[in-house]
N, C-alpha and C. Protein backbone atom coordinates (compact mmCIF):
# COMPACT_ATOMS: atom_id res chain seq x y z
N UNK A 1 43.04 -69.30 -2.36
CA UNK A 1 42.36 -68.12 -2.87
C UNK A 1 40.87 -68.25 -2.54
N UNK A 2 40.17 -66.89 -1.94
CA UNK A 2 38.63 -66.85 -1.74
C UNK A 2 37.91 -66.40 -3.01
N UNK A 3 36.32 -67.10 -2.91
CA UNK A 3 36.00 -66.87 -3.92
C UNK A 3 35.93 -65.14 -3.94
N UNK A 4 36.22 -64.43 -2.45
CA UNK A 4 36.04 -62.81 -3.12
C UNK A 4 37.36 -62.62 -3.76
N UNK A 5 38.45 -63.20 -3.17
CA UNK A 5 39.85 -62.71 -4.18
C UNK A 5 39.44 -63.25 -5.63
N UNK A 6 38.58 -64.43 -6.35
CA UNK A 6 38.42 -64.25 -7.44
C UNK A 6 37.51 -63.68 -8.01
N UNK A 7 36.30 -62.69 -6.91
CA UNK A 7 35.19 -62.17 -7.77
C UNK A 7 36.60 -60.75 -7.99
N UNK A 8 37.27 -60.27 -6.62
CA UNK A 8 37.74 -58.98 -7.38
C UNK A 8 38.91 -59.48 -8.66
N UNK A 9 39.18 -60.42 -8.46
CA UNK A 9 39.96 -60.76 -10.19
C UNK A 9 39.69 -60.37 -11.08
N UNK A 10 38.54 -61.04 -11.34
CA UNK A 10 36.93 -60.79 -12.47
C UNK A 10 37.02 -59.69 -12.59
N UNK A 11 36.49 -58.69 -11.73
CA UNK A 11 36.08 -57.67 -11.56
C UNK A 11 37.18 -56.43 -12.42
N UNK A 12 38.77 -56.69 -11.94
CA UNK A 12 39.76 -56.12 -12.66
C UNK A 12 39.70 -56.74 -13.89
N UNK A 13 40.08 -57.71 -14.28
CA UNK A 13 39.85 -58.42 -15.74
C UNK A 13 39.18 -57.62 -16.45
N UNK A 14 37.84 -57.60 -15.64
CA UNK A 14 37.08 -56.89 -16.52
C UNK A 14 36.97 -55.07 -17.16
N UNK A 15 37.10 -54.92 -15.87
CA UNK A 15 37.71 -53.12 -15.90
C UNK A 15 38.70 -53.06 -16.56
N UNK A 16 39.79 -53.82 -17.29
CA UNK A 16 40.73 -53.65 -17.51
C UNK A 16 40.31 -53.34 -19.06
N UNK A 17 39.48 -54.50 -19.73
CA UNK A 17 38.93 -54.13 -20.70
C UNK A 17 37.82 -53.06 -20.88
N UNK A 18 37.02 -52.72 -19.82
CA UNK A 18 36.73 -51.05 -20.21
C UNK A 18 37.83 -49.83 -20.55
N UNK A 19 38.72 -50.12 -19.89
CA UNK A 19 40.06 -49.16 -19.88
C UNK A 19 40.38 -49.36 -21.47
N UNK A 20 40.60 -50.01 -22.16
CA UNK A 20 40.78 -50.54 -23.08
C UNK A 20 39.76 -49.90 -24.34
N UNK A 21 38.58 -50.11 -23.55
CA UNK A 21 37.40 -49.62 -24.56
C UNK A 21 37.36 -47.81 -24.46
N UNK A 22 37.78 -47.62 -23.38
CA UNK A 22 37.94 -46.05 -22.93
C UNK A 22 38.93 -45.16 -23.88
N UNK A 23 39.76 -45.92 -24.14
CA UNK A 23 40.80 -45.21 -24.68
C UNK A 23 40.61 -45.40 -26.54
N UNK A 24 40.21 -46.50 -26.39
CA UNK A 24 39.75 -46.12 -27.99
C UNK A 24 39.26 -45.09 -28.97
N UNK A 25 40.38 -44.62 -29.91
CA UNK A 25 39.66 -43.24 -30.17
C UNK A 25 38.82 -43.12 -31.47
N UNK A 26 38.68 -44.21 -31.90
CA UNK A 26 37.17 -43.94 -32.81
C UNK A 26 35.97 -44.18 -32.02
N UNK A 27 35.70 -44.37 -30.54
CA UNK A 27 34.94 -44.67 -29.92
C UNK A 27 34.21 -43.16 -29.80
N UNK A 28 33.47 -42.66 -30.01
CA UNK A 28 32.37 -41.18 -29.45
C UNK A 28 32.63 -41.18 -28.19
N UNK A 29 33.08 -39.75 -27.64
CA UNK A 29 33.43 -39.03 -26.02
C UNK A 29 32.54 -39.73 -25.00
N UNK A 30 30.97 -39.58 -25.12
CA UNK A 30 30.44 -39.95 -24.00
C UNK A 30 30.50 -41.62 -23.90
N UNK A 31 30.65 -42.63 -24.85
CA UNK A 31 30.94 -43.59 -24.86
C UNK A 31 32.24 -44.33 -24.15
N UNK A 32 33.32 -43.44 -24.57
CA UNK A 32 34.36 -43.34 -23.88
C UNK A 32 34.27 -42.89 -22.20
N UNK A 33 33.53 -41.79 -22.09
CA UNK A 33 33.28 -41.49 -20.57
C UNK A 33 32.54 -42.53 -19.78
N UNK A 34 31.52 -43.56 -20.23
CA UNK A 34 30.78 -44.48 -19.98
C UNK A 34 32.04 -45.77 -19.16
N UNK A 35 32.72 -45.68 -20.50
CA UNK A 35 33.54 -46.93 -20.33
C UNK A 35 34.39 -46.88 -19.20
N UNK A 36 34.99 -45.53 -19.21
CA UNK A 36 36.16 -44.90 -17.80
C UNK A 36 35.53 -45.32 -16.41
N UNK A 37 34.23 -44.87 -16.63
CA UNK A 37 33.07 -44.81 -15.10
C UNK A 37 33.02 -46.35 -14.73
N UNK A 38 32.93 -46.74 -15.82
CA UNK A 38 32.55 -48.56 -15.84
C UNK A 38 33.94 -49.15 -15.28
N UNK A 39 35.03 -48.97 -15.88
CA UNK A 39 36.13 -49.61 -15.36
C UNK A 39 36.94 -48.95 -14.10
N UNK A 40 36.12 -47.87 -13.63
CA UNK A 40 36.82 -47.43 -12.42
C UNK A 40 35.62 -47.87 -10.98
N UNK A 41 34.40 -48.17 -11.40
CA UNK A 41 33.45 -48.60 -10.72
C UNK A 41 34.05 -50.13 -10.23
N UNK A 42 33.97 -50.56 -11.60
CA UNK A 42 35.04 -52.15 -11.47
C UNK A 42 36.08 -52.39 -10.66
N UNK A 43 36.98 -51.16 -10.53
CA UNK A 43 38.42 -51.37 -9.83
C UNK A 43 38.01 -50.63 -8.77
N UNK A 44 36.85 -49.79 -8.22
CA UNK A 44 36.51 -49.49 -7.10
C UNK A 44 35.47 -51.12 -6.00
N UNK A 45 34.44 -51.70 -7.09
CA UNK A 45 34.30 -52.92 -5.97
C UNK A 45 35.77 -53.97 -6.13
N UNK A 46 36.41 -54.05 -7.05
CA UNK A 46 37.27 -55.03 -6.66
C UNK A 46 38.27 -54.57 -5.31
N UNK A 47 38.57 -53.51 -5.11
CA UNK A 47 39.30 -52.71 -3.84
C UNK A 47 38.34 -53.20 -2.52
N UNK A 48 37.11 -53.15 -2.90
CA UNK A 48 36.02 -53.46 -1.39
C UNK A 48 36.32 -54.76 -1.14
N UNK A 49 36.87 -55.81 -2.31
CA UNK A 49 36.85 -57.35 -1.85
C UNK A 49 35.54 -57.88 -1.81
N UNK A 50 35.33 -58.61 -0.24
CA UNK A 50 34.30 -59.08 0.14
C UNK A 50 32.79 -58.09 1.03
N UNK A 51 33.50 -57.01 1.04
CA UNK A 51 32.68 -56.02 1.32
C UNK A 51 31.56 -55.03 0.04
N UNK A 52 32.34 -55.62 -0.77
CA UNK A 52 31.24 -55.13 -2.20
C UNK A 52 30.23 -55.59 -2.29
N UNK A 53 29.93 -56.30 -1.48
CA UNK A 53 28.50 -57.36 -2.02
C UNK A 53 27.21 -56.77 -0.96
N UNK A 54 27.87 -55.87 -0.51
CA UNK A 54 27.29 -54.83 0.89
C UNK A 54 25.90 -53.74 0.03
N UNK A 55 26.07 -53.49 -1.01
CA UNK A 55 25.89 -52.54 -1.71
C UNK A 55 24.63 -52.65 -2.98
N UNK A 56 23.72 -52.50 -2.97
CA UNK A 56 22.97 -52.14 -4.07
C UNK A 56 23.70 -51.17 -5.33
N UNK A 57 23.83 -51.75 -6.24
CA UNK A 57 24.98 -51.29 -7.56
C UNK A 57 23.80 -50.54 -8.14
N UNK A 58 23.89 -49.51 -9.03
CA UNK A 58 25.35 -48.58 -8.75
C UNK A 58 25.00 -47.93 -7.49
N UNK A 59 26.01 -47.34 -6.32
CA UNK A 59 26.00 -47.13 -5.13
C UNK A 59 27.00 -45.74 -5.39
N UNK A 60 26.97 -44.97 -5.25
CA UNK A 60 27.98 -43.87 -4.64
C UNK A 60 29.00 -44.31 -3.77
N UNK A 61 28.44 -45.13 -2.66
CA UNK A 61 29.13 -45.15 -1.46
C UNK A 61 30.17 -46.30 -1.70
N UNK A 62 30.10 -46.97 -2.88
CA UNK A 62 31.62 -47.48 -3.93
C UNK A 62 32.48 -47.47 -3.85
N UNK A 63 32.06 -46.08 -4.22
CA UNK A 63 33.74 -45.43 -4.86
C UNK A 63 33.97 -44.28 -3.55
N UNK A 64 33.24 -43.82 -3.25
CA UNK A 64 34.14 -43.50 -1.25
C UNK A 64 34.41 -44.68 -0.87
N UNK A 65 33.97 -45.29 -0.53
CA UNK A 65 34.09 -46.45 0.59
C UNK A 65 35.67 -46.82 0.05
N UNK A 66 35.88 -47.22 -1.47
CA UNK A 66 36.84 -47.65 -1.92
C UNK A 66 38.35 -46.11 -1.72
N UNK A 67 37.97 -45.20 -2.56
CA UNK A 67 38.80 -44.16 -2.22
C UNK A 67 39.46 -43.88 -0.97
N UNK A 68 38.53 -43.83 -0.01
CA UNK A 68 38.90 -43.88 1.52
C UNK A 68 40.19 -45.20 1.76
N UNK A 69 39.77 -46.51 1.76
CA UNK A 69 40.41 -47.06 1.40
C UNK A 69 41.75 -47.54 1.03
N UNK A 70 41.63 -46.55 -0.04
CA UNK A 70 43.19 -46.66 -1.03
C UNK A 70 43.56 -45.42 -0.86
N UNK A 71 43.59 -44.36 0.49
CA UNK A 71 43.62 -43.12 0.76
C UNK A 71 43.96 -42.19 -0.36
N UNK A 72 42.47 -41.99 -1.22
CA UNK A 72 42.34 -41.28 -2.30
C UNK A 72 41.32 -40.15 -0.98
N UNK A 73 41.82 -38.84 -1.55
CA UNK A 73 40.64 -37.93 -1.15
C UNK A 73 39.19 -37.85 -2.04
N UNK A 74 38.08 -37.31 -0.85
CA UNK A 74 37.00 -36.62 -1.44
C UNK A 74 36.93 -35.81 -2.95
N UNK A 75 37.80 -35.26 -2.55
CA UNK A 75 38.34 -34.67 -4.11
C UNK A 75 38.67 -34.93 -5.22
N UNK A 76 39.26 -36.31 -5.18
CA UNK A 76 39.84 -37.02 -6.15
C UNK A 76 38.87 -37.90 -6.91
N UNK A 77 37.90 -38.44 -5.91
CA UNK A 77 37.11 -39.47 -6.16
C UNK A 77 36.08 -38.35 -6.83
N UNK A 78 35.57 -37.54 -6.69
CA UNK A 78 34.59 -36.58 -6.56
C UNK A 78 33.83 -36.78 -7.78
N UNK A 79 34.62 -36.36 -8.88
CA UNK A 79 34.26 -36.27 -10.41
C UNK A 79 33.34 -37.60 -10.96
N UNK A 80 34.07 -39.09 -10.24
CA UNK A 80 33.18 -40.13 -10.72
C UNK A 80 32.00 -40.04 -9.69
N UNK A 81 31.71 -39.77 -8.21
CA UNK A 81 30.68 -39.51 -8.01
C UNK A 81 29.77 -38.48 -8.71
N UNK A 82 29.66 -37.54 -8.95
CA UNK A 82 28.90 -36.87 -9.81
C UNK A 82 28.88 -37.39 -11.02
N UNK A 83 29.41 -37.95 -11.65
CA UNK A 83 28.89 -38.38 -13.00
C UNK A 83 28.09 -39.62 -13.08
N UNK A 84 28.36 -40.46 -11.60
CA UNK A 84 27.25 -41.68 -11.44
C UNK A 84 25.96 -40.44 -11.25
N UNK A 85 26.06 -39.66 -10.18
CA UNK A 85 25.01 -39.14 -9.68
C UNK A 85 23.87 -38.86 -11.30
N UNK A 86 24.57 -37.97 -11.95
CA UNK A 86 23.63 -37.66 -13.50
C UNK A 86 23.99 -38.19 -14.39
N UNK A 87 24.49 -39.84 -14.56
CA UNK A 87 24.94 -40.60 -16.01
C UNK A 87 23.45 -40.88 -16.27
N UNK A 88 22.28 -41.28 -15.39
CA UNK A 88 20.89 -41.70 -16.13
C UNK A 88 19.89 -40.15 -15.99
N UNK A 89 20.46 -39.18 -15.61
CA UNK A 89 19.32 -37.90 -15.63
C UNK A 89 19.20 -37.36 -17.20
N UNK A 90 18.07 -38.05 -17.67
CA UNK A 90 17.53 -36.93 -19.33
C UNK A 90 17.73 -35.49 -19.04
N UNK A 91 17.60 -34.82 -18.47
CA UNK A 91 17.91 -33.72 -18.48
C UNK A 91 18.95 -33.04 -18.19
N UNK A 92 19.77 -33.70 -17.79
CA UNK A 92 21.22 -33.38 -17.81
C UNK A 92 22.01 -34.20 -19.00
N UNK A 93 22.32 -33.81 -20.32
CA UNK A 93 22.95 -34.54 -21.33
C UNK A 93 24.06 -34.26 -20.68
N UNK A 94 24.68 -35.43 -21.31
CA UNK A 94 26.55 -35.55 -21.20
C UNK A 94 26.65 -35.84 -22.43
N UNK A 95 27.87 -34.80 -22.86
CA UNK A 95 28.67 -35.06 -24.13
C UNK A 95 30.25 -35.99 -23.95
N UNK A 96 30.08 -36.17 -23.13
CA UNK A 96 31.46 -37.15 -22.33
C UNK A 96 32.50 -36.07 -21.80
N UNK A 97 32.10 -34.85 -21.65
CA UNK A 97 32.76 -33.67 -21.23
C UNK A 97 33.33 -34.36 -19.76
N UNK A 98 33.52 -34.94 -19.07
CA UNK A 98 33.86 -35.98 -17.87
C UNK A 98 35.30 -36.41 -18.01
N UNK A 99 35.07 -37.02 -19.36
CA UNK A 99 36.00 -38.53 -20.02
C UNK A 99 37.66 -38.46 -19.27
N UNK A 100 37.85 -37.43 -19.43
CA UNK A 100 39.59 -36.74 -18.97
C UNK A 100 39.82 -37.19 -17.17
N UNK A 101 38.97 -36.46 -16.95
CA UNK A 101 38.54 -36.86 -15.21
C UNK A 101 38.38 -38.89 -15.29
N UNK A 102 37.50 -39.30 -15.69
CA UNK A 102 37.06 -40.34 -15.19
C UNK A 102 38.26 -41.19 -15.24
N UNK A 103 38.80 -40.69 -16.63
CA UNK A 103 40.08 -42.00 -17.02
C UNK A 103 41.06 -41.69 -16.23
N UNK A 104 41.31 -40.81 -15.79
CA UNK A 104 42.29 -40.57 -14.74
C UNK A 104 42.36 -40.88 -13.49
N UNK A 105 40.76 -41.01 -12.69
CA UNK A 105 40.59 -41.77 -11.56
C UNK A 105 40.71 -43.08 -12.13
N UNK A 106 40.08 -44.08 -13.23
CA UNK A 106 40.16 -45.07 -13.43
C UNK A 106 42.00 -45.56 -13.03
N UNK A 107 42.57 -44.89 -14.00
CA UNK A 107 43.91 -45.13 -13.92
C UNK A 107 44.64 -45.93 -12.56
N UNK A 108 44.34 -44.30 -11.61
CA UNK A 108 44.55 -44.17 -10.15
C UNK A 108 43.79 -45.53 -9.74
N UNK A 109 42.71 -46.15 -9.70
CA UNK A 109 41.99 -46.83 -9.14
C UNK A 109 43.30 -48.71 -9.71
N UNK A 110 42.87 -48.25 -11.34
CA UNK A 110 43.77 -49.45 -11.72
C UNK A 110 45.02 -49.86 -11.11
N UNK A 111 45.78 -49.11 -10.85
CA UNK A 111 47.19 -49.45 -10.22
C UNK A 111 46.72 -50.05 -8.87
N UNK A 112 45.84 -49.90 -8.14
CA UNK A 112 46.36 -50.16 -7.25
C UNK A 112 46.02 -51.58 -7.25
N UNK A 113 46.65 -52.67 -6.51
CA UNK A 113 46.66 -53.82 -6.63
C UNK A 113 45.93 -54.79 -5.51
């Protein structure tokens, strides 16, 4: 085993427990949407392998690079790019109005192995 097959280990391990934290439902929506983004970001560099380390985090080009990849479309991936794009813009609040989308790419992202 390379140490990138055990950084993407880590990496799922860890997403696995955002997924975890995502679904929690005394957790507040945008908290929950946080967590989805977080553990699908996770299962998007663990998909890059040794090519994740390519990247200034958080990167857009992630979760394409990864989608492409795991022949997810533009479309599919889409929703977690835009919500990286305005998760730190003050002027764009998020009420976790996302959360449905994100956990669903997360999902998609999780399976794959």
């Amino acid at each position: 085993m390379t140490v990138d097959d055990i950084k993407s280990q880590g990496r799922r391990a860890i997403a696995d427990s955002f997924m975890k934290d995502a679904q929690r439902e005394a957790t507040p929506w945008r908290s929950r949407a946080d967590f989805a983004f977080e553990a699908l970001y996770l299962y998007s560099l663990s998909a890059l392998g040794e090519q994740a380390v390519i990247y200034e985090h958080p990167d857009a080009r992630v979760l394409t690079s990864a989608a492409e990849k795991l022949d997810m479309t533009a479309e599919q991936i889409g929703p977690a790019v835009e919500y990286l794009e305005h998760r730190y813009d003050p002027a764009i609040p998020d009420n976790g109005s996302a959360y449905r989308e994100l956990l669903t790419i997360a999902k998609l992202l999780g399976a794959e192995k």
